[in-house]
Each structure stands twice: as structure tokens, then as C-alpha cells.
PDB file of N, CA and C in Angstrom:
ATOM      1  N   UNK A   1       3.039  -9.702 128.504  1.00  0.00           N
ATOM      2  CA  UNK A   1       4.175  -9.409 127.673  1.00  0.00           C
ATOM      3  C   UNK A   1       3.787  -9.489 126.198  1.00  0.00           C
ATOM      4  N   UNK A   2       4.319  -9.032 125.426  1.00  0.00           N
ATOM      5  CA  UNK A   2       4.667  -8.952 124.118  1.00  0.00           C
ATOM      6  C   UNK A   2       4.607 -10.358 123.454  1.00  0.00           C
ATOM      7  N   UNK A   3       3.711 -10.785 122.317  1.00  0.00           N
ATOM      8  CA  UNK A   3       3.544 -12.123 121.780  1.00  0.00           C
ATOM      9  C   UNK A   3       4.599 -12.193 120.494  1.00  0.00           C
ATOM     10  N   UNK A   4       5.227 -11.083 119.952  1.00  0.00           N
ATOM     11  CA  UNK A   4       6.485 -10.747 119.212  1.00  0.00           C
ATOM     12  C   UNK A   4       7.130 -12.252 119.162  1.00  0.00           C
ATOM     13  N   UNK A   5       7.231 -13.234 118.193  1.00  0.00           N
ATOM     14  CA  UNK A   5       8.440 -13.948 117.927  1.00  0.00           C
ATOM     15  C   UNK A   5       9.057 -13.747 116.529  1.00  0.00           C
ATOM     16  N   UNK A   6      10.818 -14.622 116.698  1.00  0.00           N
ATOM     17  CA  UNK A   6      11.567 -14.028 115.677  1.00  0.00           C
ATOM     18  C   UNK A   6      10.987 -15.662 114.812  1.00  0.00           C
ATOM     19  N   UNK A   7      10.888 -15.235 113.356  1.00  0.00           N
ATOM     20  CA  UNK A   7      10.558 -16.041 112.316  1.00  0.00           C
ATOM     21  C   UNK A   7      12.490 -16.883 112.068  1.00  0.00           C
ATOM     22  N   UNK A   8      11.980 -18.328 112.390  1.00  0.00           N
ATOM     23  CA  UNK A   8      12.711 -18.719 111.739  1.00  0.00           C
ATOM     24  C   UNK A   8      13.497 -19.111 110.564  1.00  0.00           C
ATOM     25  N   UNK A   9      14.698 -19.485 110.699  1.00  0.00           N
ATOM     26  CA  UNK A   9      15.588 -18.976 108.954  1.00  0.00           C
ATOM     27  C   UNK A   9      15.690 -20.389 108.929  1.00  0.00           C
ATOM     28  N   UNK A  10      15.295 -20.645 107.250  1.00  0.00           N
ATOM     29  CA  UNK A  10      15.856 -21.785 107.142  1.00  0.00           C
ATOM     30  C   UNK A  10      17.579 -21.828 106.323  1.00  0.00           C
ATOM     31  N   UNK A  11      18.172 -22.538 106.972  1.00  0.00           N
ATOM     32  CA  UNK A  11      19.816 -22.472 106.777  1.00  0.00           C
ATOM     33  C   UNK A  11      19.840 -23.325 105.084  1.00  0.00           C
ATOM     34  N   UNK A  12      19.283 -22.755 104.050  1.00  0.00           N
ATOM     35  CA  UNK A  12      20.030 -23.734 102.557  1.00  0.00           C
ATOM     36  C   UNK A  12      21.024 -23.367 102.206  1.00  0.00           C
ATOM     37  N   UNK A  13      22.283 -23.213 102.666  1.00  0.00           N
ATOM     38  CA  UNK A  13      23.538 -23.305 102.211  1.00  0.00           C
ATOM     39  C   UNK A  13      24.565 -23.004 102.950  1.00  0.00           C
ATOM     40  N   UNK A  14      25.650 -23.839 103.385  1.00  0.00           N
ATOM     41  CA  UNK A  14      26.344 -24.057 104.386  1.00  0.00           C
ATOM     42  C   UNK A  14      27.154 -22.993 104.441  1.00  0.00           C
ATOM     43  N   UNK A  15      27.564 -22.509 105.641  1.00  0.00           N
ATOM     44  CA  UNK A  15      28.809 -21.287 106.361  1.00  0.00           C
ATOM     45  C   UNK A  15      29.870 -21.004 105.375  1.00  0.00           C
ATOM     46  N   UNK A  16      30.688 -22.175 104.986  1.00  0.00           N
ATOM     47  CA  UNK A  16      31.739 -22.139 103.893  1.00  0.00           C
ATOM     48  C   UNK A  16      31.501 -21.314 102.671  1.00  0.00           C
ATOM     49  N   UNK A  17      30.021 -21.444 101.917  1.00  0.00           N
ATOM     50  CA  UNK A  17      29.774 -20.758 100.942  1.00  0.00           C
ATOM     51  C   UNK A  17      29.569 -19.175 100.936  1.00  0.00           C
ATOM     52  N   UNK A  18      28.531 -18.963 102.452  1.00  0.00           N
ATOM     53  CA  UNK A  18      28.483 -17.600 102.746  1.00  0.00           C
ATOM     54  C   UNK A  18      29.783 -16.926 102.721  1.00  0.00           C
ATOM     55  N   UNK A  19      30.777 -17.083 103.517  1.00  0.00           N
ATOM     56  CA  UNK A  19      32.117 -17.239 104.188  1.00  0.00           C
ATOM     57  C   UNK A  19      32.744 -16.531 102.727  1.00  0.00           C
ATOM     58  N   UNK A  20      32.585 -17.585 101.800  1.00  0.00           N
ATOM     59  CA  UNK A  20      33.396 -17.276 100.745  1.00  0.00           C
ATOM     60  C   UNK A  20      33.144 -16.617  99.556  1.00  0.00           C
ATOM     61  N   UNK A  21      31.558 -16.420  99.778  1.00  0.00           N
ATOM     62  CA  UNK A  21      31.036 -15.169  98.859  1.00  0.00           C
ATOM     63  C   UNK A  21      31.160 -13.762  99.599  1.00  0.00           C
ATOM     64  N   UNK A  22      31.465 -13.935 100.876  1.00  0.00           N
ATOM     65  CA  UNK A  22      31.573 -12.326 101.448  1.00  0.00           C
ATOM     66  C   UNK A  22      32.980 -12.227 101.419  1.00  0.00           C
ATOM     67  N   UNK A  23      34.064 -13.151 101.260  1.00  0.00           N
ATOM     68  CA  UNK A  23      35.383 -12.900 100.184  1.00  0.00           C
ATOM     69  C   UNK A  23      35.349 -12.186  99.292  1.00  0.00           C
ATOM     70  N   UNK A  24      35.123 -12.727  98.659  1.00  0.00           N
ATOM     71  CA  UNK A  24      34.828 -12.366  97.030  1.00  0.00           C
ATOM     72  C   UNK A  24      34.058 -11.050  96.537  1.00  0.00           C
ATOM     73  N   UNK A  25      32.814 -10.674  97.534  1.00  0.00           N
ATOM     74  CA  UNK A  25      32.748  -9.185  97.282  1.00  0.00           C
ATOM     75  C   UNK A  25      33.467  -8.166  98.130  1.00  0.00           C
ATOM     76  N   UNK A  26      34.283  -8.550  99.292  1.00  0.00           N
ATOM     77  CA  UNK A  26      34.881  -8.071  99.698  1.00  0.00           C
ATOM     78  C   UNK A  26      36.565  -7.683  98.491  1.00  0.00           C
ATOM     79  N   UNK A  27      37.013  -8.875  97.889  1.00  0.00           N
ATOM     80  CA  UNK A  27      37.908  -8.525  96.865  1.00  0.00           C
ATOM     81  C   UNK A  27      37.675  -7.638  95.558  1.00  0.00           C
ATOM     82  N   UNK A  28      36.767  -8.067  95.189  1.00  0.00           N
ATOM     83  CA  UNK A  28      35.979  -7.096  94.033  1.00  0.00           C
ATOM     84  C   UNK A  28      35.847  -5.746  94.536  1.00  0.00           C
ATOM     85  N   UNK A  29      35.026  -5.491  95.702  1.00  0.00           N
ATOM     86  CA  UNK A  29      35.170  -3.645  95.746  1.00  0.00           C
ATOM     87  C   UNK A  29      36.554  -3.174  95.702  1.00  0.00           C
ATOM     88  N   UNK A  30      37.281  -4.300  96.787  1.00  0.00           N
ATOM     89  CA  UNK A  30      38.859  -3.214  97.117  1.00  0.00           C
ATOM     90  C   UNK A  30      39.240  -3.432  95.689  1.00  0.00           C
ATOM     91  N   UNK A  31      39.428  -4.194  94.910  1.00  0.00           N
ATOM     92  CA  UNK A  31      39.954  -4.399  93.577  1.00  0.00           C
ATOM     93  C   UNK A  31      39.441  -3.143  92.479  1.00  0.00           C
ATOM     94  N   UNK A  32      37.697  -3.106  92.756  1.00  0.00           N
ATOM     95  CA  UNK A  32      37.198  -2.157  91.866  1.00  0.00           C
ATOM     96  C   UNK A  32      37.847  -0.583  91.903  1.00  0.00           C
ATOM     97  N   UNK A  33      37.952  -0.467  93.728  1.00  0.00           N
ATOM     98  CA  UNK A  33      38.750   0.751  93.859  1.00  0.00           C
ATOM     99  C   UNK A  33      39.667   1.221  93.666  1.00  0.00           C
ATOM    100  N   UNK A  34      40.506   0.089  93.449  1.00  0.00           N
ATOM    101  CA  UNK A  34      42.002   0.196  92.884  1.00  0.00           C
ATOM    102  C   UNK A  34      41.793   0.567  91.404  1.00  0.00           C
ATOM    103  N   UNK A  35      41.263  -0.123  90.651  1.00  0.00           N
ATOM    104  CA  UNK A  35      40.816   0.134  89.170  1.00  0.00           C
ATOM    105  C   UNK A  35      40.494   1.372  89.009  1.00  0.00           C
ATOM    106  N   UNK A  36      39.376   1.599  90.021  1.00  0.00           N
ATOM    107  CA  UNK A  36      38.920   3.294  89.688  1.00  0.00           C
ATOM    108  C   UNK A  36      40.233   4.341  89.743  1.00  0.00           C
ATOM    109  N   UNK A  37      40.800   4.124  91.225  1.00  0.00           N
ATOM    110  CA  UNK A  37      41.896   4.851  91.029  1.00  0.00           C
ATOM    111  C   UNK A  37      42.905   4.983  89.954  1.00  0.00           C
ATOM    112  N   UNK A  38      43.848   4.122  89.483  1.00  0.00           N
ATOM    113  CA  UNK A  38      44.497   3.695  88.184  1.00  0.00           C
ATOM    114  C   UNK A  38      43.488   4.212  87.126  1.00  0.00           C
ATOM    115  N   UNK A  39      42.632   4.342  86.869  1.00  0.00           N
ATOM    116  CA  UNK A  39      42.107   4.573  86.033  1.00  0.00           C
ATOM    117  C   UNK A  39      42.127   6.523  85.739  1.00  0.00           C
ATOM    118  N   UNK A  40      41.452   6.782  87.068  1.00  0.00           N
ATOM    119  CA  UNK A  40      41.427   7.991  86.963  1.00  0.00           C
ATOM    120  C   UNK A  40      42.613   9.067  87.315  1.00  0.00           C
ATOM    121  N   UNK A  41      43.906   8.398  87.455  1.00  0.00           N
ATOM    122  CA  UNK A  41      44.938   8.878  87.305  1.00  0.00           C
ATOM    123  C   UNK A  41      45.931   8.700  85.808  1.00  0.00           C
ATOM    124  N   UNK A  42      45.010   8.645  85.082  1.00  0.00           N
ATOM    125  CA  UNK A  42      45.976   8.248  83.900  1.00  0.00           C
ATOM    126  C   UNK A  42      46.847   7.607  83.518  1.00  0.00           C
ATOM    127  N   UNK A  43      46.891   7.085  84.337  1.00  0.00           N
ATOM    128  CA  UNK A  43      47.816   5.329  84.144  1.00  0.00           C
ATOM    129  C   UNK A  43      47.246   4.474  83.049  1.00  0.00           C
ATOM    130  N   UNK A  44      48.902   4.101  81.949  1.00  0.00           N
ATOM    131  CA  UNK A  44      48.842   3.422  80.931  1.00  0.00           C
ATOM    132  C   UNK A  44      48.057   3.796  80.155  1.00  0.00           C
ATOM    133  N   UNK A  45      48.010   3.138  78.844  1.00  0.00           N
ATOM    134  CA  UNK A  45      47.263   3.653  77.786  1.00  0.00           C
ATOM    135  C   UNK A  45      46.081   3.848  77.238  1.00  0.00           C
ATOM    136  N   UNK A  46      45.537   2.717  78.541  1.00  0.00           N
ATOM    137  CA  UNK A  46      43.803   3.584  78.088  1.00  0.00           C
ATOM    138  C   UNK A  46      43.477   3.232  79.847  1.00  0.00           C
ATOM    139  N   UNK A  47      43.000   4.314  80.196  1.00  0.00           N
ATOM    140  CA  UNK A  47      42.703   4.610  81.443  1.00  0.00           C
ATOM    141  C   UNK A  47      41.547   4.702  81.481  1.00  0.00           C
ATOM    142  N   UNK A  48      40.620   4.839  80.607  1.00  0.00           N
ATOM    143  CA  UNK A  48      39.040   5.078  80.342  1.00  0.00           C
ATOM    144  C   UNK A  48      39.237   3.144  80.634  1.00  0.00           C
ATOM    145  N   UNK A  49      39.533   2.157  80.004  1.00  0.00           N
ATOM    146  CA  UNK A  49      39.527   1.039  80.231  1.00  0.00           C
ATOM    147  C   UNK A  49      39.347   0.521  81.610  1.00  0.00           C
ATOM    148  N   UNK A  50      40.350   0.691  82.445  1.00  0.00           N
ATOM    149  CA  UNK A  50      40.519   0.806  83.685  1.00  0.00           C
ATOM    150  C   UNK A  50      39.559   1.160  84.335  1.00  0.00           C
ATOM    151  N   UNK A  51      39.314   2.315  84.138  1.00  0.00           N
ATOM    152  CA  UNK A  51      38.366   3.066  85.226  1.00  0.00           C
ATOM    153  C   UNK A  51      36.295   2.239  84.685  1.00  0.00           C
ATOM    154  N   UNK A  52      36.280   2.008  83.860  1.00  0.00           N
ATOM    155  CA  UNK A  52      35.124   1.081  83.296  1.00  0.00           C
ATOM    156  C   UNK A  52      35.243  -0.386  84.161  1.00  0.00           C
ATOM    157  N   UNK A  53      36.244  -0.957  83.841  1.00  0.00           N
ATOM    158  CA  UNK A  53      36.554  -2.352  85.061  1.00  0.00           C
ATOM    159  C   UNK A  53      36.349  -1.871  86.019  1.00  0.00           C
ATOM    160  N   UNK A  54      36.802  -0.985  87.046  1.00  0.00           N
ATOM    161  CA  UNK A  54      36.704  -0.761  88.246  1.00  0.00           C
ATOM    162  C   UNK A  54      35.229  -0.479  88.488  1.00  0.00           C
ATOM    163  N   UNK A  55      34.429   0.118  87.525  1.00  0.00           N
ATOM    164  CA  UNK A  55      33.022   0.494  87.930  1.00  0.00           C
ATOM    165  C   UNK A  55      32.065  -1.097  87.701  1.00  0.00           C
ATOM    166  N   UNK A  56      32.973  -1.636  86.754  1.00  0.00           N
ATOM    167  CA  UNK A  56      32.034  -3.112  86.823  1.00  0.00           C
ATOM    168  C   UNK A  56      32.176  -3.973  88.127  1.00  0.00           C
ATOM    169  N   UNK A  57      33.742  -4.014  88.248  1.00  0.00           N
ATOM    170  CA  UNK A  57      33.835  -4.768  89.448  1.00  0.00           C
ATOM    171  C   UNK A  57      33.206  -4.060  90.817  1.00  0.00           C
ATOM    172  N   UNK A  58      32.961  -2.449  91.011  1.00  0.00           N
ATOM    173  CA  UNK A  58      32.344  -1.998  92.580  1.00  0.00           C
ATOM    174  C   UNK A  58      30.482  -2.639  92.283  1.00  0.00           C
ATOM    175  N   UNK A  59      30.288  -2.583  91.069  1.00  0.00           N
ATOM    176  CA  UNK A  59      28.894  -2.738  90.746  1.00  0.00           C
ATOM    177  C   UNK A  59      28.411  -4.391  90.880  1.00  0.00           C
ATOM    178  N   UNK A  60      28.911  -5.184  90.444  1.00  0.00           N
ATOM    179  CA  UNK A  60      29.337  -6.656  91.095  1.00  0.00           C
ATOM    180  C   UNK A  60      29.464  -6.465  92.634  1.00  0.00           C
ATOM    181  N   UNK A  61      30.106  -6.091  93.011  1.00  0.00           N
ATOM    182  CA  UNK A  61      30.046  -6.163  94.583  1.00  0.00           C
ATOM    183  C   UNK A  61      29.053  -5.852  95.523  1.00  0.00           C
ATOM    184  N   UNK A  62      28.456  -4.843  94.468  1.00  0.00           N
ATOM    185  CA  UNK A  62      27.030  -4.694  95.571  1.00  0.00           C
ATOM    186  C   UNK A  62      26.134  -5.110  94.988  1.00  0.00           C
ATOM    187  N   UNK A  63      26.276  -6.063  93.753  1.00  0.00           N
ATOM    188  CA  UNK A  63      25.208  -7.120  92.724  1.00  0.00           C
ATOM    189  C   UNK A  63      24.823  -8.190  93.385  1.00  0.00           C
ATOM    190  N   UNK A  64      25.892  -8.645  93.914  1.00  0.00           N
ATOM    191  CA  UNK A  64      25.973 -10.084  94.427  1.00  0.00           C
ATOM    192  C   UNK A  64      25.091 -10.743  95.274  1.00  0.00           C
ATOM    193  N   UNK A  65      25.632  -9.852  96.690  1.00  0.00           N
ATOM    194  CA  UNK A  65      24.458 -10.047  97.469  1.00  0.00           C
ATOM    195  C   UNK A  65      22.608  -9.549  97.116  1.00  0.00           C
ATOM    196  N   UNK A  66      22.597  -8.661  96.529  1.00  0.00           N
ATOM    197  CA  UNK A  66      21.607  -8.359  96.457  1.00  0.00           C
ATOM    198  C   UNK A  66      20.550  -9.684  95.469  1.00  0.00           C
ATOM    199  N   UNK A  67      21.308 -10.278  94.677  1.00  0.00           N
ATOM    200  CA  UNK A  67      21.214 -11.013  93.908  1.00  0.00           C
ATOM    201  C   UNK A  67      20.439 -12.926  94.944  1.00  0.00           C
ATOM    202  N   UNK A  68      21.115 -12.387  96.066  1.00  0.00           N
ATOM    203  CA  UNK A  68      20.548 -13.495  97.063  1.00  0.00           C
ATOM    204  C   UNK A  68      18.964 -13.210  97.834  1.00  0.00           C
ATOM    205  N   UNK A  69      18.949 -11.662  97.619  1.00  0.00           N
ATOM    206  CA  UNK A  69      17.630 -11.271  98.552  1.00  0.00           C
ATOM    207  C   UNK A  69      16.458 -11.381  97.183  1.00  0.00           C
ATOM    208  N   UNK A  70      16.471 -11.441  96.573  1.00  0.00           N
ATOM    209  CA  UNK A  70      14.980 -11.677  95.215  1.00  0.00           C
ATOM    210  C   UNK A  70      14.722 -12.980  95.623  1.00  0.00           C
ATOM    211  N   UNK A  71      15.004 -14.097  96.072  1.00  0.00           N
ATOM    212  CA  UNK A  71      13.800 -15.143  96.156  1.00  0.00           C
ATOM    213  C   UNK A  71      13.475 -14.803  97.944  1.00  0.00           C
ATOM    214  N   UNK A  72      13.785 -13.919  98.739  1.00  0.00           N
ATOM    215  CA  UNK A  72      13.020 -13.842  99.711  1.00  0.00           C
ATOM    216  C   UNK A  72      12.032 -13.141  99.845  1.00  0.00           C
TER     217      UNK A  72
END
């Protein structure tokens, strides 16, 4: 058979934290999308505003995690 083993993970930071950072970019995109939208419908008085937040907050959301994979 196959001498293939899976490399073990070491666990530094408990479930709760993961848990609650995949919250949090989970709120930020739907949030960013909302922004984008509002934004690019011309809503209120500066909609260029809007639609800039929304691109920071979708860009944060896929920052975040990625931000965990550089020390591996």
C-alpha cells in the first residue's frame, strides 16, 4: 500500500476564535455588497462614497483569511 500520511496540524488557536473570524468575514462581504449596491444605485449624496466602502469592506473579506496563510 501507499506510505502517503496526512501531516499533522498543530491547533494554536481555539474553535471560538476561528468560529468568530469566519463571522466577521462572512458580515463584511454581505455588508460590502450591500454598500456596493447603495452605492451604485445612487443613493444619497455621495454614492461614489458608498460604493468605495463597499469595495473596502469585500476586499477585507477576502484579506483576512488570507492574512492567516503567510506564516504557513
Amino acid at each position: 500500500m501507499s506510505e502517503f500520511q496526512v501531516a499533522k496540524r498543530d491547533r494554536s488557536e481555539p474553535s471560538v476564535a476561528v468560529a468568530g473570524r469566519a463571522v466577521l468575514v462572512f458580515v463584511l462581504f454581505l455588508g460590502g455588497i450591500v454598500l456596493l449596491g447603495t452605492g451604485a444605485s445612487g443613493a444619497g449624496d455621495v454614492p461614489w462614497l458608498w460604493f468605495a466602502g463597499g469595495l473596502v469592506a469585500v476586499s477585507l473579506a477576502f484579506g483576512i483569511p488570507m492574512r492567516q496563510t503567510s506564516g504557513r
